[in-house]
Protein backbone atom coordinates (compact mmCIF):
# COMPACT_ATOMS: atom_id res chain seq x y z
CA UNK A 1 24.57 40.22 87.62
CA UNK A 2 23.37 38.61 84.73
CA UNK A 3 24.45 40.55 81.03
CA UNK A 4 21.48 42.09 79.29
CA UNK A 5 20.47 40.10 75.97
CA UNK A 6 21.89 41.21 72.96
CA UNK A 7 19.15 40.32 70.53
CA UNK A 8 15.18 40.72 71.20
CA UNK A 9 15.22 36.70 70.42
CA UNK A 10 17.79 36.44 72.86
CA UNK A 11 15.47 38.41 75.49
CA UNK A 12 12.17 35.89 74.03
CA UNK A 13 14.10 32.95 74.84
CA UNK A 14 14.54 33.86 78.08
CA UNK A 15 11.45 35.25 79.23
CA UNK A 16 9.38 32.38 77.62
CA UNK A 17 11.66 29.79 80.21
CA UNK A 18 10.24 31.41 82.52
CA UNK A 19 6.42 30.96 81.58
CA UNK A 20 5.15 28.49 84.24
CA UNK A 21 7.33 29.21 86.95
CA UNK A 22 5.95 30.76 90.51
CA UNK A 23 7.30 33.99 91.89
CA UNK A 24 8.61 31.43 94.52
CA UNK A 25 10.50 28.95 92.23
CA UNK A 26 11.92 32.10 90.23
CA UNK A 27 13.25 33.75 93.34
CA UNK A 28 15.03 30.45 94.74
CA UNK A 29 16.80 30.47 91.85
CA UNK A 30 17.83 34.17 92.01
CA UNK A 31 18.29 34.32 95.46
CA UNK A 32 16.04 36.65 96.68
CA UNK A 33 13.56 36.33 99.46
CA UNK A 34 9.87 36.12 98.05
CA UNK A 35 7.60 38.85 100.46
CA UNK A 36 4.82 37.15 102.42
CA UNK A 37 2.52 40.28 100.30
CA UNK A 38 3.08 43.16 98.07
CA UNK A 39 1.61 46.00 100.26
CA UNK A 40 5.05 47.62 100.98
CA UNK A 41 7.07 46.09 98.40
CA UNK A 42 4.83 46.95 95.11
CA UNK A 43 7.26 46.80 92.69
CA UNK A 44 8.70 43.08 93.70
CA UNK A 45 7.72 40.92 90.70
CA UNK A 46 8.56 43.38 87.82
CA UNK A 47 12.25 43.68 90.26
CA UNK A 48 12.58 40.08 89.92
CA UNK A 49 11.56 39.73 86.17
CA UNK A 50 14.67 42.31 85.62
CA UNK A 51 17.20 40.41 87.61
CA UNK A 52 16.61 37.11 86.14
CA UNK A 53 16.30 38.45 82.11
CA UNK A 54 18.86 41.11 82.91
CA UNK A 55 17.40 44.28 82.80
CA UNK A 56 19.99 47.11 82.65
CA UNK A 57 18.31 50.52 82.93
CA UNK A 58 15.77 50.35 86.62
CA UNK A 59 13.81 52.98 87.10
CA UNK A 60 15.85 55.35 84.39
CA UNK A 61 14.40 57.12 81.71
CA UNK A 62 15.46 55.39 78.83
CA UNK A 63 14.02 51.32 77.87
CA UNK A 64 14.66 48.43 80.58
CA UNK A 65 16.80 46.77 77.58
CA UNK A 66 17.95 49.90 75.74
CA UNK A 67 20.39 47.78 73.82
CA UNK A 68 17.60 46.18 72.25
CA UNK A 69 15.20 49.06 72.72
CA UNK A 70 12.55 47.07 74.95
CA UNK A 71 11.04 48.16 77.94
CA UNK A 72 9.93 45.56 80.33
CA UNK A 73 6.48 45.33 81.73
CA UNK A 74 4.66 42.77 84.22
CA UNK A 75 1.05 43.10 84.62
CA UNK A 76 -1.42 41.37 87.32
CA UNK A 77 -4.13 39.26 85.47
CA UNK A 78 -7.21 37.81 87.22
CA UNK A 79 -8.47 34.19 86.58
CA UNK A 80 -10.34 35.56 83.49
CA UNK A 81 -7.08 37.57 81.88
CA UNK A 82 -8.35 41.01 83.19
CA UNK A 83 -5.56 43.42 84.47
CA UNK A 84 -5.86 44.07 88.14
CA UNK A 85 -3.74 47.52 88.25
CA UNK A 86 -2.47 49.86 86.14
CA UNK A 87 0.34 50.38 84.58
CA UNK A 88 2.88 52.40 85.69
CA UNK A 89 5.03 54.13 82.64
CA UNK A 90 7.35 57.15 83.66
CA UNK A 91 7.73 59.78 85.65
CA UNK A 92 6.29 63.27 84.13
CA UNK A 93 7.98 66.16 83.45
CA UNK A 94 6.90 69.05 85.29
CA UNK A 95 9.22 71.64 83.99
CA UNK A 96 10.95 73.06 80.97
CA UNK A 97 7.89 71.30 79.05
CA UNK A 98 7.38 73.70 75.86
CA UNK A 99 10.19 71.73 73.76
CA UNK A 100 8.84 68.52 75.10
CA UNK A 101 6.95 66.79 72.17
CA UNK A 102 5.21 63.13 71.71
CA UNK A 103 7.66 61.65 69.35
CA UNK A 104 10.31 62.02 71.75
CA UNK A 105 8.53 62.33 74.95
CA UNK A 106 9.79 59.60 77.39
CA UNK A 107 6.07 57.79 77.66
CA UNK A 108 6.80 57.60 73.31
CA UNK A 109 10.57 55.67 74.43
CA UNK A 110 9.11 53.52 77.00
CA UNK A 111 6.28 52.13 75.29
CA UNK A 112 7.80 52.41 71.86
CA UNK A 113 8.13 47.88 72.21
CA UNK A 114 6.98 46.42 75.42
CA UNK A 115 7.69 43.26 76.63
CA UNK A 116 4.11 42.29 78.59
CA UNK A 117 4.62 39.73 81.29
CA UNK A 118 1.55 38.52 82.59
CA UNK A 119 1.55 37.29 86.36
CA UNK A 120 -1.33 35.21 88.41
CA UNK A 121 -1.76 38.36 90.25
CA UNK A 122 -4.75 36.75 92.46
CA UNK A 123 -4.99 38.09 95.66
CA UNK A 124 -6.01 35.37 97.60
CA UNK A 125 -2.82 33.01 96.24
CA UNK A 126 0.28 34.10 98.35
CA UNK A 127 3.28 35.72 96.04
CA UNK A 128 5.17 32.61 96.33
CA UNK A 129 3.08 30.35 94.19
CA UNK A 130 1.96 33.06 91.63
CA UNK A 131 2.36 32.01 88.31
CA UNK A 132 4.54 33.79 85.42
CA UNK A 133 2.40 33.42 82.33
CA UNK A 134 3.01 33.59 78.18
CA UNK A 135 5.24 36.65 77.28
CA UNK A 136 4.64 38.26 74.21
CA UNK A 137 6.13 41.54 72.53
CA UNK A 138 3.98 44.68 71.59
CA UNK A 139 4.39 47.50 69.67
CA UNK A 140 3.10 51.02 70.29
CA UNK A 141 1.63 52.05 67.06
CA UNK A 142 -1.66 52.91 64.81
CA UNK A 143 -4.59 53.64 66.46
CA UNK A 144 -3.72 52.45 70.18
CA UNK A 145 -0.70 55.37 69.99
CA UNK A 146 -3.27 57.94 68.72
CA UNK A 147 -5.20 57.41 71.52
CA UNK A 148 -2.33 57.34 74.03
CA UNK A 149 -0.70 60.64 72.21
CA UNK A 150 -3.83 62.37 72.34
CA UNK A 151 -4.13 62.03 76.00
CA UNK A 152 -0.30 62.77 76.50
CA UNK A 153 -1.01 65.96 75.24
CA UNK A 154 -4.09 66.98 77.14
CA UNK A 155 -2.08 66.48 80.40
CA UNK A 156 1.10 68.27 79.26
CA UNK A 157 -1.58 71.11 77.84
CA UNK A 158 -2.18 71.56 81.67
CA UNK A 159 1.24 71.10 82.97
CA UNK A 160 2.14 73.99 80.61
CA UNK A 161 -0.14 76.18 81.30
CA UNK A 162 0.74 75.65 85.05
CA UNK A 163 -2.71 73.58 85.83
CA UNK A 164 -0.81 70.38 87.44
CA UNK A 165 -2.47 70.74 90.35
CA UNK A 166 -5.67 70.60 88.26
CA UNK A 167 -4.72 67.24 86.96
CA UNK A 168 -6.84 64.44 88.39
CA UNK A 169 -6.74 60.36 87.47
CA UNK A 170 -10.06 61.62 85.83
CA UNK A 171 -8.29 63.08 82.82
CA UNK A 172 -7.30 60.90 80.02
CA UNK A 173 -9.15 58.04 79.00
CA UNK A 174 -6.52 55.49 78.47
CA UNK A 175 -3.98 57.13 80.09
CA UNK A 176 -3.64 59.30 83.51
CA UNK A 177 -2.06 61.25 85.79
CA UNK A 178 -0.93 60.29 89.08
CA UNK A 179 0.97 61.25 92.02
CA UNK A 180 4.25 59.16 92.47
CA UNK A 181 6.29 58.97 95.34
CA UNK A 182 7.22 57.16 98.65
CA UNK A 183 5.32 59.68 100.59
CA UNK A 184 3.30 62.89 100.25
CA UNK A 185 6.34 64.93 101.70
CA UNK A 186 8.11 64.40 98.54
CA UNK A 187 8.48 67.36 96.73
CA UNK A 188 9.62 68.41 93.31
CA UNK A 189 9.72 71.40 91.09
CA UNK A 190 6.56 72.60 88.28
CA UNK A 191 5.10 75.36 86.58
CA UNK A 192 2.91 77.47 88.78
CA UNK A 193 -0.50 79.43 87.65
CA UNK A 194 1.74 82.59 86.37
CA UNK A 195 4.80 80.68 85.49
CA UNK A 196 6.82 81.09 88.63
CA UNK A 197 8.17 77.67 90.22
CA UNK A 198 6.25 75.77 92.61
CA UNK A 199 6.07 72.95 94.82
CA UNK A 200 4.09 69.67 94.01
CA UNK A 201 4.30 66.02 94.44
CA UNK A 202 5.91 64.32 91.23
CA UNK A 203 4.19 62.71 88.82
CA UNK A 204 3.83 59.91 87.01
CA UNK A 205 2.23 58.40 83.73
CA UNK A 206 -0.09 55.29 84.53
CA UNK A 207 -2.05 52.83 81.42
CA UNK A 208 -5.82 52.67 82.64
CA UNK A 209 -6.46 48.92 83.06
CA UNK A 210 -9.11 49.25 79.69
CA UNK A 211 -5.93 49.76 77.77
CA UNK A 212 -3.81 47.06 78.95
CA UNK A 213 -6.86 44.42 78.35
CA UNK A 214 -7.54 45.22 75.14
CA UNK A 215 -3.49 44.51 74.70
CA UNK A 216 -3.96 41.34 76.47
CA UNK A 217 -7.15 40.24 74.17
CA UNK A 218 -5.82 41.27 71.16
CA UNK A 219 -2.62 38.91 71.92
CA UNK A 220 -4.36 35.99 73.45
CA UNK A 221 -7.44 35.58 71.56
């Protein structure tokens, strides 16, 4: 396993090597066989990003380089630089919210500096020759983290007041709500309507695609 950077020029250096590659040429070099689509294996290309720039912390709450205190993030792009998905952040809690606040919420720590990795995420180009673009580092902070607290604390509003299963993608308009799991018969603990604990689906905190562009345009143009 590769050793996680120990400087964020150190991390730079090695993601900008990569700029240029394919999925395909990337994975040769790591090993690992390159899926004929993404349908069942989603999470591939931000998998493969981690293995080759060592990424230390998977799908744990704190950053992908907590060393360094930068979370890693690919992101689809169209021919015209447009995000194609969101973006997934962190899983929500659903309990034992009321001490929970935004400064040290764990959206706040993963999205506190991002390392954006843009990826040809075209679907008619098979995975193999997708191309790893430009990677550039963002910070979470003036007006883009007002608008991202503000829905933050909408949603955990309704988790506290034991309205998850009120909580549609609808709410939040850079940021939402969604179920995450492998399959709807995952289960996991939250606050019910009178405060007793109750079954749901778990949760998890997804970037609208209008917020990711406008991190995308600001960068590139």
């Amino acid at each position: 396993m590769k050793a996680s950077p120990s400087t964020i020029d150190e991390l730079l250096d090695r993601a900008e090597a990569l700029a240029g590659l394919t999925l395909g040429e990337l994975a040769q070099s790591e090993n690992i066989r390159v899926p004929n689509d993404f349908k069942r294996e989603k999470g591939w290309s931000g998998q493969l990003l981690e293995l080759a720039l060592g990424a230390e912390a998977g799908s744990k709450a704190q950053q992908d380089f907590a060393n360094i205190g930068v979370e890693l993030k690919t992101i689809p792009i169209d021919v015209n630089g447009y995000p194609l998905e969101t973006t997934y952040v962190c899983y929500a809690h659903l309990v034992d919210v009321a001490g929970i606040h935004w400064a040290t919420s764990s959206v706040r720590n993963k999205l506190n500096k991002v390392l954006w990795v843009p990826i040809d995420g075209r679907r008619d180009i098979p995975p193999s020759e997708r191309t790893i673009g430009t990677p550039f580092l963002w910070s979470l902070q003036g007006q883009q983290e007002a608008y991202l607290r503000q829905d933050w604390e909408e949603i955990m509003d309704m988790i506290a007041m034991g309205d998850i299963e009120k909580v549609t993608a609808r709410y939040g308009e850079y940021m939402q709500l969604r179920p995450k799991a492998a399959n709807g018969s995952v289960l996991t603990d939250a606050i019910g309507k009178n405060g007793q604990i109750i079954q749901t689906r778990p949760r998890g905190f997804y970037l609208r695609k209008e917020f990711t562009h406008k991190i995308l345009d600001d960068y590139f143009s």
